[in-house]
C-alpha atoms as a PDB file:
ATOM      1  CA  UNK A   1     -21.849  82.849   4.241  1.00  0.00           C
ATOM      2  CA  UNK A   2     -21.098  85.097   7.346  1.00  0.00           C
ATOM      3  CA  UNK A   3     -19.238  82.913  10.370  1.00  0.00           C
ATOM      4  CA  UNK A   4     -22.435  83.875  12.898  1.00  0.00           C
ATOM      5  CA  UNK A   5     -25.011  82.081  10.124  1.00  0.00           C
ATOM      6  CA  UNK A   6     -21.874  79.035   9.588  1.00  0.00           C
ATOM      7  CA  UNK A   7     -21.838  78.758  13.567  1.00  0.00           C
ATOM      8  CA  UNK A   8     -25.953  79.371  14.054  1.00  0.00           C
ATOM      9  CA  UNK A   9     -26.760  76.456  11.462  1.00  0.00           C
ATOM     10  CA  UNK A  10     -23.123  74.078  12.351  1.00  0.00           C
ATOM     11  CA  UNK A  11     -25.020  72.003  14.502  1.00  0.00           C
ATOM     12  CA  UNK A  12     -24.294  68.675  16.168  1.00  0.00           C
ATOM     13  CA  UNK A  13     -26.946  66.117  17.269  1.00  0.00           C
ATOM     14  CA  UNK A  14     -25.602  64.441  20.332  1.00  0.00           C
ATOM     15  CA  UNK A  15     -27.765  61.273  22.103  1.00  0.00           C
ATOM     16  CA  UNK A  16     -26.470  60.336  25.132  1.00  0.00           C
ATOM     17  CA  UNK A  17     -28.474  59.640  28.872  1.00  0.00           C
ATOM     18  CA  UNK A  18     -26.736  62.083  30.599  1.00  0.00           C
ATOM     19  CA  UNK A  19     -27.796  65.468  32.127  1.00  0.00           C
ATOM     20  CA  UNK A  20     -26.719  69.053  31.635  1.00  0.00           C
ATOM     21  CA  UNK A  21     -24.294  69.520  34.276  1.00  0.00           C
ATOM     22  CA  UNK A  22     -22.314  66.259  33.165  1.00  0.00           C
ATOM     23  CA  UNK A  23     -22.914  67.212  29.519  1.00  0.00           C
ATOM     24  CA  UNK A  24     -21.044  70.572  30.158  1.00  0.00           C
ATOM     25  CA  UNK A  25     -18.596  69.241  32.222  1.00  0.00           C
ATOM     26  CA  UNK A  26     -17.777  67.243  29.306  1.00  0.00           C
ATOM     27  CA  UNK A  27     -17.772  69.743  26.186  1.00  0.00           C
ATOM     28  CA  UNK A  28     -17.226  73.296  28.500  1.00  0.00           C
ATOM     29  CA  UNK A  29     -17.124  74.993  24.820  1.00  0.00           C
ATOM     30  CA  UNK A  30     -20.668  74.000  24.002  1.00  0.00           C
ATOM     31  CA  UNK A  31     -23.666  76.162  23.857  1.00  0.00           C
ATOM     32  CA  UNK A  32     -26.467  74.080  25.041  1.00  0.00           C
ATOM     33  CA  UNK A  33     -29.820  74.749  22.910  1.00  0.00           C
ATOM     34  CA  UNK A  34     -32.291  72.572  23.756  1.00  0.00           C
ATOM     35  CA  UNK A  35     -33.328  69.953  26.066  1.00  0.00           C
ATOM     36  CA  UNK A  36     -31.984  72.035  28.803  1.00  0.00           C
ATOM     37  CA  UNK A  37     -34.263  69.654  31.074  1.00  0.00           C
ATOM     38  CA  UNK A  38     -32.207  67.743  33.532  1.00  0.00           C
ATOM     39  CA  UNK A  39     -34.897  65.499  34.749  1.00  0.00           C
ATOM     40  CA  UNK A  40     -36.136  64.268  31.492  1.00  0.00           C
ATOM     41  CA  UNK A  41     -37.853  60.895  31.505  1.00  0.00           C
ATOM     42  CA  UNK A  42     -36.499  57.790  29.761  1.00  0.00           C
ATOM     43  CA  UNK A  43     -38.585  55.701  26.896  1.00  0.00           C
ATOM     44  CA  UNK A  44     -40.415  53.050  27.698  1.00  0.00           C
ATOM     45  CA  UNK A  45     -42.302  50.428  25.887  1.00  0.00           C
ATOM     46  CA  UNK A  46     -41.026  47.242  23.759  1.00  0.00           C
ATOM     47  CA  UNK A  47     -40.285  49.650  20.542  1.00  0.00           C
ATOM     48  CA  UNK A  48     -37.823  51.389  22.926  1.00  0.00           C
ATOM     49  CA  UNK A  49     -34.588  48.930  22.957  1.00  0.00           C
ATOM     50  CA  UNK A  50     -32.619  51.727  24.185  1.00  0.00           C
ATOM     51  CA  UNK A  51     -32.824  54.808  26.528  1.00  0.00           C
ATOM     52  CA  UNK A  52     -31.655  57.773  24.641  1.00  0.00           C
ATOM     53  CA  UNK A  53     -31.965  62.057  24.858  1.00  0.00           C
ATOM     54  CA  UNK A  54     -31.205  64.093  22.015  1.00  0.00           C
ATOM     55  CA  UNK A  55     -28.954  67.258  22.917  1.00  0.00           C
ATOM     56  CA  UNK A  56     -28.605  69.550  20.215  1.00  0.00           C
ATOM     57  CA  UNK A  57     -25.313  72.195  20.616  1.00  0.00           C
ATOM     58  CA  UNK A  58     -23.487  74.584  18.626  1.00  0.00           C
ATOM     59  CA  UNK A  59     -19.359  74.350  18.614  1.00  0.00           C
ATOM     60  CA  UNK A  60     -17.639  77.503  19.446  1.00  0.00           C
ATOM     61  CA  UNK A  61     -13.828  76.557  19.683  1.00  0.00           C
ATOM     62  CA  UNK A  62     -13.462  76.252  15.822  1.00  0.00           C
ATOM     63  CA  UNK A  63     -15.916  77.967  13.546  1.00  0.00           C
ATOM     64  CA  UNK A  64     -14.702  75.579  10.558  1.00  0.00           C
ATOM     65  CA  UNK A  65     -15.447  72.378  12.018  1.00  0.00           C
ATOM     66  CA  UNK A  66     -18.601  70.370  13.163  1.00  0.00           C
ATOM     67  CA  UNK A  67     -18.549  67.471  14.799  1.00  0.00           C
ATOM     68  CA  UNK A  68     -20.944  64.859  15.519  1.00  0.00           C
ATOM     69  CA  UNK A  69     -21.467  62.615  18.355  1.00  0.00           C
ATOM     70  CA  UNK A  70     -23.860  60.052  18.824  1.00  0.00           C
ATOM     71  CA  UNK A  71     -23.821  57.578  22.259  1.00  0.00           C
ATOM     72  CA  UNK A  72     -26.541  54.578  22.799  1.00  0.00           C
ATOM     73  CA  UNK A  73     -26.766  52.280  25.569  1.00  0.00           C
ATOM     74  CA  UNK A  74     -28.717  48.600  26.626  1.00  0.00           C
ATOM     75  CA  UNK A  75     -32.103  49.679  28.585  1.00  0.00           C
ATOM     76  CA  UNK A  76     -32.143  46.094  29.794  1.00  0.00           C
ATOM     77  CA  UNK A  77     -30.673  42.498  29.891  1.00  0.00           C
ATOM     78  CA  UNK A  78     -33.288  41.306  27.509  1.00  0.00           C
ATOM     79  CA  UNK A  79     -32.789  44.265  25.215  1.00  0.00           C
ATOM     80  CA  UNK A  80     -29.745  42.150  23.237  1.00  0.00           C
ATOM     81  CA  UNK A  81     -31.205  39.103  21.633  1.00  0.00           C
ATOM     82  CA  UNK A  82     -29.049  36.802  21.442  1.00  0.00           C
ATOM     83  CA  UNK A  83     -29.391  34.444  17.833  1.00  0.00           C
ATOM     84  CA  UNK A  84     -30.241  30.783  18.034  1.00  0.00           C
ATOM     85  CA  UNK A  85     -28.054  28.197  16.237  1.00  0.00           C
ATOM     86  CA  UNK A  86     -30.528  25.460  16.941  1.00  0.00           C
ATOM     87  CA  UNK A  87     -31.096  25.506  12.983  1.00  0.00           C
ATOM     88  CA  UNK A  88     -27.338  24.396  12.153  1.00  0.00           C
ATOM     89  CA  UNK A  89     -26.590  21.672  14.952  1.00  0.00           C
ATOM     90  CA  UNK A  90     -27.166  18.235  14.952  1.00  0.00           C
ATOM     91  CA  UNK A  91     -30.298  16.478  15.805  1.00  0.00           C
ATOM     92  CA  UNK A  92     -30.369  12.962  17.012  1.00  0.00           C
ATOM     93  CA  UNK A  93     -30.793  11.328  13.582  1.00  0.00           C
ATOM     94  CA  UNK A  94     -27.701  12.321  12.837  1.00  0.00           C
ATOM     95  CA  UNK A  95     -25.681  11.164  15.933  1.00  0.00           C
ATOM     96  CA  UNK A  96     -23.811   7.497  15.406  1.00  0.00           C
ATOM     97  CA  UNK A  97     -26.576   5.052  16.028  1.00  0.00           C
ATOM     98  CA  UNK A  98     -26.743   1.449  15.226  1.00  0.00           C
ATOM     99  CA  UNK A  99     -28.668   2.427  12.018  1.00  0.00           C
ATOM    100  CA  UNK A 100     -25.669   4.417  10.784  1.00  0.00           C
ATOM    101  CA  UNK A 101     -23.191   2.016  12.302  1.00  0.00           C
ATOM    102  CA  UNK A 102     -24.734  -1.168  10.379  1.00  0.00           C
ATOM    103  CA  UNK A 103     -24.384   1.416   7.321  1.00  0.00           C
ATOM    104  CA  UNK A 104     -20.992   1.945   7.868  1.00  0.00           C
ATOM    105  CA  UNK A 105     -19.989  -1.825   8.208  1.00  0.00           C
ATOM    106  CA  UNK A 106     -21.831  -2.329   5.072  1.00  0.00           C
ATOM    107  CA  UNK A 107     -20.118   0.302   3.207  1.00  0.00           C
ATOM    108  CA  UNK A 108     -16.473  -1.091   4.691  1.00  0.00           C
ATOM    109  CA  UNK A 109     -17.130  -4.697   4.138  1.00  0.00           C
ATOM    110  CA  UNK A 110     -18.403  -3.831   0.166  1.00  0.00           C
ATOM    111  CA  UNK A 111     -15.176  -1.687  -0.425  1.00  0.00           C
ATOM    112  CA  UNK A 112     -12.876  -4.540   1.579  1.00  0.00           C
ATOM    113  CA  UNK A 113     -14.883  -6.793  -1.071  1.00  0.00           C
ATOM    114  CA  UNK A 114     -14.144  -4.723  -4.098  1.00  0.00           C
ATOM    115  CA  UNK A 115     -10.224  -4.337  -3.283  1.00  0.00           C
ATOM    116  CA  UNK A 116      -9.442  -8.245  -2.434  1.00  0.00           C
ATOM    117  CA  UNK A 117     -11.390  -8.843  -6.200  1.00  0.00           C
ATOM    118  CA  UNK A 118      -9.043  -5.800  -7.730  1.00  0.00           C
ATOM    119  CA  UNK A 119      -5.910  -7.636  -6.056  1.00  0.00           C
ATOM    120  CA  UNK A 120      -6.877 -11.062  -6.651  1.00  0.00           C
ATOM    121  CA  UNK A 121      -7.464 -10.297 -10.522  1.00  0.00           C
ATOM    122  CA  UNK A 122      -3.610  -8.846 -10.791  1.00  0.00           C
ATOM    123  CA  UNK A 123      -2.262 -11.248  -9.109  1.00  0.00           C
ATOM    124  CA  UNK A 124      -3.778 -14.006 -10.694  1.00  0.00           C
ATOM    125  CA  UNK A 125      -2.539 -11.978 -14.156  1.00  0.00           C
ATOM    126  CA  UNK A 126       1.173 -11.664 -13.344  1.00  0.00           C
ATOM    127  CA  UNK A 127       1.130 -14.980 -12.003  1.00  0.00           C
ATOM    128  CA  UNK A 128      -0.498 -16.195 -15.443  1.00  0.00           C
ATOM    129  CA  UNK A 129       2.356 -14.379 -17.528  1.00  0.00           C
ATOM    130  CA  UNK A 130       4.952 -15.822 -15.364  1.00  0.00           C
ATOM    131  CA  UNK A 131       3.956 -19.348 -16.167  1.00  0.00           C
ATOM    132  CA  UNK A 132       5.215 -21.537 -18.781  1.00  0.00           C
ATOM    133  CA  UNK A 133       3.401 -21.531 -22.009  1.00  0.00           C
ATOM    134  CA  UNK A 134       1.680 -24.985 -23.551  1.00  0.00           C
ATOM    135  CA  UNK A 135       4.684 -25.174 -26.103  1.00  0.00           C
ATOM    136  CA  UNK A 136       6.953 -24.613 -23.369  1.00  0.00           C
ATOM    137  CA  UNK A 137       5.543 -27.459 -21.170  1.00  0.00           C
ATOM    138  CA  UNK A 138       5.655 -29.728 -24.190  1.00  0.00           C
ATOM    139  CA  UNK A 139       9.276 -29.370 -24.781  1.00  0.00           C
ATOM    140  CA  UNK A 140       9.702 -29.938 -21.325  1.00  0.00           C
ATOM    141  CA  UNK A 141       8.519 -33.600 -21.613  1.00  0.00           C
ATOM    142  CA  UNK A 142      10.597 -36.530 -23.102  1.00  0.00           C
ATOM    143  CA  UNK A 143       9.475 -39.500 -24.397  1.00  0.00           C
ATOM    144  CA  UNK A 144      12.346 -42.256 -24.781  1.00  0.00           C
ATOM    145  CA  UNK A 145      11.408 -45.851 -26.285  1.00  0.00           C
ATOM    146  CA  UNK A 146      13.920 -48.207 -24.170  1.00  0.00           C
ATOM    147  CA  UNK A 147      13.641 -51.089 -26.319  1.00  0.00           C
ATOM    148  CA  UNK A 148      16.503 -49.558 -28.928  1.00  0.00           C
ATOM    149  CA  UNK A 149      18.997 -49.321 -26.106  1.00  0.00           C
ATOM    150  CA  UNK A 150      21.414 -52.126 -26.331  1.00  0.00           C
ATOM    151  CA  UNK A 151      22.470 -54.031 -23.058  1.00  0.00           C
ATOM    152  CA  UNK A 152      25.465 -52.030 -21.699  1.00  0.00           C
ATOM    153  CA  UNK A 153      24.841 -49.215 -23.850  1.00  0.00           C
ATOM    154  CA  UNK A 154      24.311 -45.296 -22.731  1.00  0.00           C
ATOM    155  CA  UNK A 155      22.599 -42.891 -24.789  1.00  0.00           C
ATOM    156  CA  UNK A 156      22.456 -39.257 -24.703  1.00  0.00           C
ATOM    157  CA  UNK A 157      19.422 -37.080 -25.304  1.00  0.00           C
ATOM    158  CA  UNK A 158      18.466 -33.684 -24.819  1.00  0.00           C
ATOM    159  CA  UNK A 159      15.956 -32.408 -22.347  1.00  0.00           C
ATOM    160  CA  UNK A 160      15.321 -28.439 -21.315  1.00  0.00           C
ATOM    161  CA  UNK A 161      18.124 -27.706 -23.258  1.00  0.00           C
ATOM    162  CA  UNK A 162      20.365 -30.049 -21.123  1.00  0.00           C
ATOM    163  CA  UNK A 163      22.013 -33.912 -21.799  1.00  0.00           C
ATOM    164  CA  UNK A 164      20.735 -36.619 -20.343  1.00  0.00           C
ATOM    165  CA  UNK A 165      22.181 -40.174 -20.291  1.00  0.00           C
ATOM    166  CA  UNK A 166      20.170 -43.168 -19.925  1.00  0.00           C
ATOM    167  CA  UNK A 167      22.296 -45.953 -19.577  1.00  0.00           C
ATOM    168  CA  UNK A 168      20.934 -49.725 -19.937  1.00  0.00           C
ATOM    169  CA  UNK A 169      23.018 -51.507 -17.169  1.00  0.00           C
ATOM    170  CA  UNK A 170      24.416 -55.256 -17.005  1.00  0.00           C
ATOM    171  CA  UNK A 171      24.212 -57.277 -14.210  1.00  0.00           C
ATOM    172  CA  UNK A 172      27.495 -57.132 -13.718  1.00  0.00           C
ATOM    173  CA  UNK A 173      27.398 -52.983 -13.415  1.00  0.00           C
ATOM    174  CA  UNK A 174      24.149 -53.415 -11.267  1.00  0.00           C
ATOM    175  CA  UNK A 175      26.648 -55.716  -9.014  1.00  0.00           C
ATOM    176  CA  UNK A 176      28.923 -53.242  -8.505  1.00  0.00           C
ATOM    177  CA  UNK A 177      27.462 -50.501  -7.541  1.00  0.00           C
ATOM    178  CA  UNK A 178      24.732 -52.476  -5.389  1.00  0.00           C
ATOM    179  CA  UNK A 179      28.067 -53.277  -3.171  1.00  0.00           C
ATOM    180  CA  UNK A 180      30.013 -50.382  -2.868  1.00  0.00           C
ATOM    181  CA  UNK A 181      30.711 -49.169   0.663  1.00  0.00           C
ATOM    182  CA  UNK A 182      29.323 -46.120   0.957  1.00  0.00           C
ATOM    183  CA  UNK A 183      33.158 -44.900   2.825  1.00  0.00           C
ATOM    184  CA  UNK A 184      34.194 -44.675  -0.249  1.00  0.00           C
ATOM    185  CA  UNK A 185      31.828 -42.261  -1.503  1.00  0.00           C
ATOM    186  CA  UNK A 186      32.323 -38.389  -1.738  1.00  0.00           C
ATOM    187  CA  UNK A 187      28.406 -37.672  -1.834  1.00  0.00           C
ATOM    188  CA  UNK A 188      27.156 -41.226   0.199  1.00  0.00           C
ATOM    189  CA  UNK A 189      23.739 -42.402  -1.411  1.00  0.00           C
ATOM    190  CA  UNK A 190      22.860 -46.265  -2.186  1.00  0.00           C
ATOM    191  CA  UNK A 191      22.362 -46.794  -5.658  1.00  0.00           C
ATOM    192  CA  UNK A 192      18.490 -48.237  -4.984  1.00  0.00           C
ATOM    193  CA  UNK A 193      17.778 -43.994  -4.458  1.00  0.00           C
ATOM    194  CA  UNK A 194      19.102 -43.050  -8.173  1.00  0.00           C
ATOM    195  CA  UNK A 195      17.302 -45.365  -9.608  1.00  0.00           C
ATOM    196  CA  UNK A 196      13.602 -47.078 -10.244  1.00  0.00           C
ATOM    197  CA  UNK A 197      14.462 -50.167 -11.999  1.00  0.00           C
ATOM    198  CA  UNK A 198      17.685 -51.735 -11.456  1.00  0.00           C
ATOM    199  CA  UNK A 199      18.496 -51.925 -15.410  1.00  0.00           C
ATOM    200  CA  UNK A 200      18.043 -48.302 -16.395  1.00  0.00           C
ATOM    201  CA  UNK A 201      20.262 -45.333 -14.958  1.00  0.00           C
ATOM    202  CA  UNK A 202      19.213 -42.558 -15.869  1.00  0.00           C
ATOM    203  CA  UNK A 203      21.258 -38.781 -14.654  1.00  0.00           C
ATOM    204  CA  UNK A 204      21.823 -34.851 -16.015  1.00  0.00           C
ATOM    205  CA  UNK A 205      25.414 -35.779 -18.151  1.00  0.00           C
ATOM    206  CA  UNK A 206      26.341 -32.413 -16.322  1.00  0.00           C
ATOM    207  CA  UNK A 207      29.341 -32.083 -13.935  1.00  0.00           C
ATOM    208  CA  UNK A 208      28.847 -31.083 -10.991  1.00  0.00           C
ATOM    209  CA  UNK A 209      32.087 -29.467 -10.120  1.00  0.00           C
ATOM    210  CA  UNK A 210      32.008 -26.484 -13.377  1.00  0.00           C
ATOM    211  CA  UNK A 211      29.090 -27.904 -15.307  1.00  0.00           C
ATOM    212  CA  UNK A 212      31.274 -29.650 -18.607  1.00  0.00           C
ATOM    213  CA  UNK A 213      29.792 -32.615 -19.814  1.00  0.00           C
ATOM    214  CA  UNK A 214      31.511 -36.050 -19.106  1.00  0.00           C
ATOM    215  CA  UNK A 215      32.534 -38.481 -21.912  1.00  0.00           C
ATOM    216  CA  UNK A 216      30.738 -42.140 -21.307  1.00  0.00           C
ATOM    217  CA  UNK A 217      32.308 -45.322 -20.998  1.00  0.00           C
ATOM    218  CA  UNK A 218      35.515 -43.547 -19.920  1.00  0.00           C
ATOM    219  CA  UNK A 219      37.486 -43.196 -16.439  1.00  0.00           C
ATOM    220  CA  UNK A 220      39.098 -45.239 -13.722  1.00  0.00           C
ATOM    221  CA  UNK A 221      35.140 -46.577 -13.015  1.00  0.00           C
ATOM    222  CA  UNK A 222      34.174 -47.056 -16.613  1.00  0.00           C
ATOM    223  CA  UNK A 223      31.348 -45.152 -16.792  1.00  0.00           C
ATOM    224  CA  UNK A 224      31.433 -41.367 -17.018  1.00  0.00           C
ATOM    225  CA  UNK A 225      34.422 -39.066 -16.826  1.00  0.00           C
ATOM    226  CA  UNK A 226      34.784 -35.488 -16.902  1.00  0.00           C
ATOM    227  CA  UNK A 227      38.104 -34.361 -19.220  1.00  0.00           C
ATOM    228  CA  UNK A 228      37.650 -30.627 -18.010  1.00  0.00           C
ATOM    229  CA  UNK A 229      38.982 -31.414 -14.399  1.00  0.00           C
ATOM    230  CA  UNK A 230      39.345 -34.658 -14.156  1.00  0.00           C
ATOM    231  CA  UNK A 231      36.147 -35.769 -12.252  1.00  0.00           C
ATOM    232  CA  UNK A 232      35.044 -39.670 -12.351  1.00  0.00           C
ATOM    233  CA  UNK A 233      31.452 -41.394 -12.121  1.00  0.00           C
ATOM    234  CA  UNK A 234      30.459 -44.789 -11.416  1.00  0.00           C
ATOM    235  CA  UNK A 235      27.637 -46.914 -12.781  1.00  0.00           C
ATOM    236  CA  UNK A 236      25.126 -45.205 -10.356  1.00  0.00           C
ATOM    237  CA  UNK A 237      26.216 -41.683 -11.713  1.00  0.00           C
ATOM    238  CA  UNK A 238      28.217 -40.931  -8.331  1.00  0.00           C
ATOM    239  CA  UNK A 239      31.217 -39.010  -8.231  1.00  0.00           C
ATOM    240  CA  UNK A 240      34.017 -41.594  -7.015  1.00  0.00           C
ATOM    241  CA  UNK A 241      36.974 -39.203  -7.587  1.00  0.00           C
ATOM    242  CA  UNK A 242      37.934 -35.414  -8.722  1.00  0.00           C
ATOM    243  CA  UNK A 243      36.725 -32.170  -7.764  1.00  0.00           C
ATOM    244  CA  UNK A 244      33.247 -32.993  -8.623  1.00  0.00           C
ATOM    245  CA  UNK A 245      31.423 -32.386  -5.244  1.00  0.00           C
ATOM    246  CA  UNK A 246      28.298 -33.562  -5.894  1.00  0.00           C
ATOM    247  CA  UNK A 247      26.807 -36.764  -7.618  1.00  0.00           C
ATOM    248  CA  UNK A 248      25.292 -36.564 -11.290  1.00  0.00           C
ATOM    249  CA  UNK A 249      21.669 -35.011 -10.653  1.00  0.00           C
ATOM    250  CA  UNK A 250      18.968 -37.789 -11.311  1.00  0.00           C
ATOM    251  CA  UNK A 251      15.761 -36.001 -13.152  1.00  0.00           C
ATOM    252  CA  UNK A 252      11.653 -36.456 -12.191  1.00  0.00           C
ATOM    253  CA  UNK A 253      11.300 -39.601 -15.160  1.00  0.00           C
ATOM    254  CA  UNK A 254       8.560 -42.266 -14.527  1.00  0.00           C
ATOM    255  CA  UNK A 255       9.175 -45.775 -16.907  1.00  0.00           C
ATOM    256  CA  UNK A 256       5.738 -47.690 -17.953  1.00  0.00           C
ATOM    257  CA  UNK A 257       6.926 -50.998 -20.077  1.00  0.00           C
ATOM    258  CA  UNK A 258       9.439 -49.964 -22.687  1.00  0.00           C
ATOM    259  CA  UNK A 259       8.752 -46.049 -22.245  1.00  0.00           C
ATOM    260  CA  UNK A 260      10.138 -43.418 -19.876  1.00  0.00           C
ATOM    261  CA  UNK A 261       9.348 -40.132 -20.145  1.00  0.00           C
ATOM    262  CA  UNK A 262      11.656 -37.444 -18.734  1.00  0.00           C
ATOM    263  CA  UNK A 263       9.672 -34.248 -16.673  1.00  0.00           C
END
């Protein structure tokens, strides 16, 4: 192909509202070949969004290259439509009314409802593990018959795994510790408080200084003494001298007749 045919058919299609003399000013290396009309007259009509004149010119700085240009403008402020978003917003239905509120209480107060029952159920489960079993809570009963206690006689039983004498006092051992100023005691506490009939004593054989078990019938009182550290008891189970601080610990017992039972 010869460079006059390249440069006859190398043809741009330009569309811009603008008239000759500021066309050439603009591209002074154009040819102009049509629509040499200055005073051409803009569409009209509501097909005719835009105003628009097609000016068709042949390049003659380079033979090898075409270039296009193509320029369109608004022919009015309600040429642009702007879109509606009335389809995507919220209508009043949807705004927090006292429909939805009621709704939302509901829904709170049923899931406050269903956690509490969730919680109460586990707690009620660890709580049941932690508890004694029915075997346990049997063992921790004792049943003593009184009548085969001699007067002025102590036994010794066992009870959670701990002794526990129950001493059948005399009247003369009642006597004494009935009387005894309480000056004299290390731990003060009448003897009418450690026990619920005058003839029965009944105390933990546990010392209460390292937790040895005292001997009966033995000490400077005659009733209980410790051999570990040299603590001594009276007839009411209270600690009269040694490094005992505390008296002998007087268990939950209840007596009906000839019967006590211990726990």
């Amino acid at each position: 192909m010869s460079a006059s045919r390249f440069i006859s058919s190398s043809k741009t299609f330009f569309t811009a509202p603008v008239s000759n003399n500021a066309f050439l000013k603009t591209f002074s290396a154009a040819s102009i070949k049509a629509n040499t009309n200055s005073n051409f007259e803009q569409p009209k009509g509501k097909n005719s969004p835009f105003q628009s004149s097609i000016t068709n010119f042949t390049s003659q700085t380079n033979p090898l290259s075409q270039r296009r240009f193509k320029a369109t403008w608004a022919a009015g402020p309600n040429s642009a439509k702007i879109p509606s978003f009335e389809a995507y917003t919220k209508d009043d239905s949807s705004v927090n009314t006292d429909k939805s509120k009621v709704f939302s209480y509901f829904m709170l107060g049923a899931s406050g409802s269903v956690l509490a029952s969730a919680a109460q159920s586990s707690v009620h489960g660890f709580l049941v593990n932690l508890a004694a079993s029915a075997d346990v809570l049997a063992v921790s009963k004792a049943e003593i018959d009184l009548s085969s206690i001699p007067l002025g006689e102590s036994i010794t039983i066992k009870w959670r795994g701990k002794p526990v004498f129950i001493r059948h006092r005399t009247e003369q051992e009642i006597q004494v510790s009935e009387t005894t100023p309480m000056s004299e005691l290390v731990d003060p506490q009448q003897d009418s408080e450690r026990v619920q009939v005058p003839e029965w004593l009944i105390v933990v054989g546990v010392c209460t200084h390292l937790g040895c078990v005292p001997i009966k019938d033995a000490g400077d009182y005659g009733a209980y003494y410790c051999p570990c550290h040299g603590s001594h008891y009276d007839y009411s189970g209270r600690i009269r001298k040694g490094p005992a601080p505390l008296n002998l610990e007087v268990p939950k017992y209840n007596i009906d007749g000839n019967t006590v039972v211990i726990g």
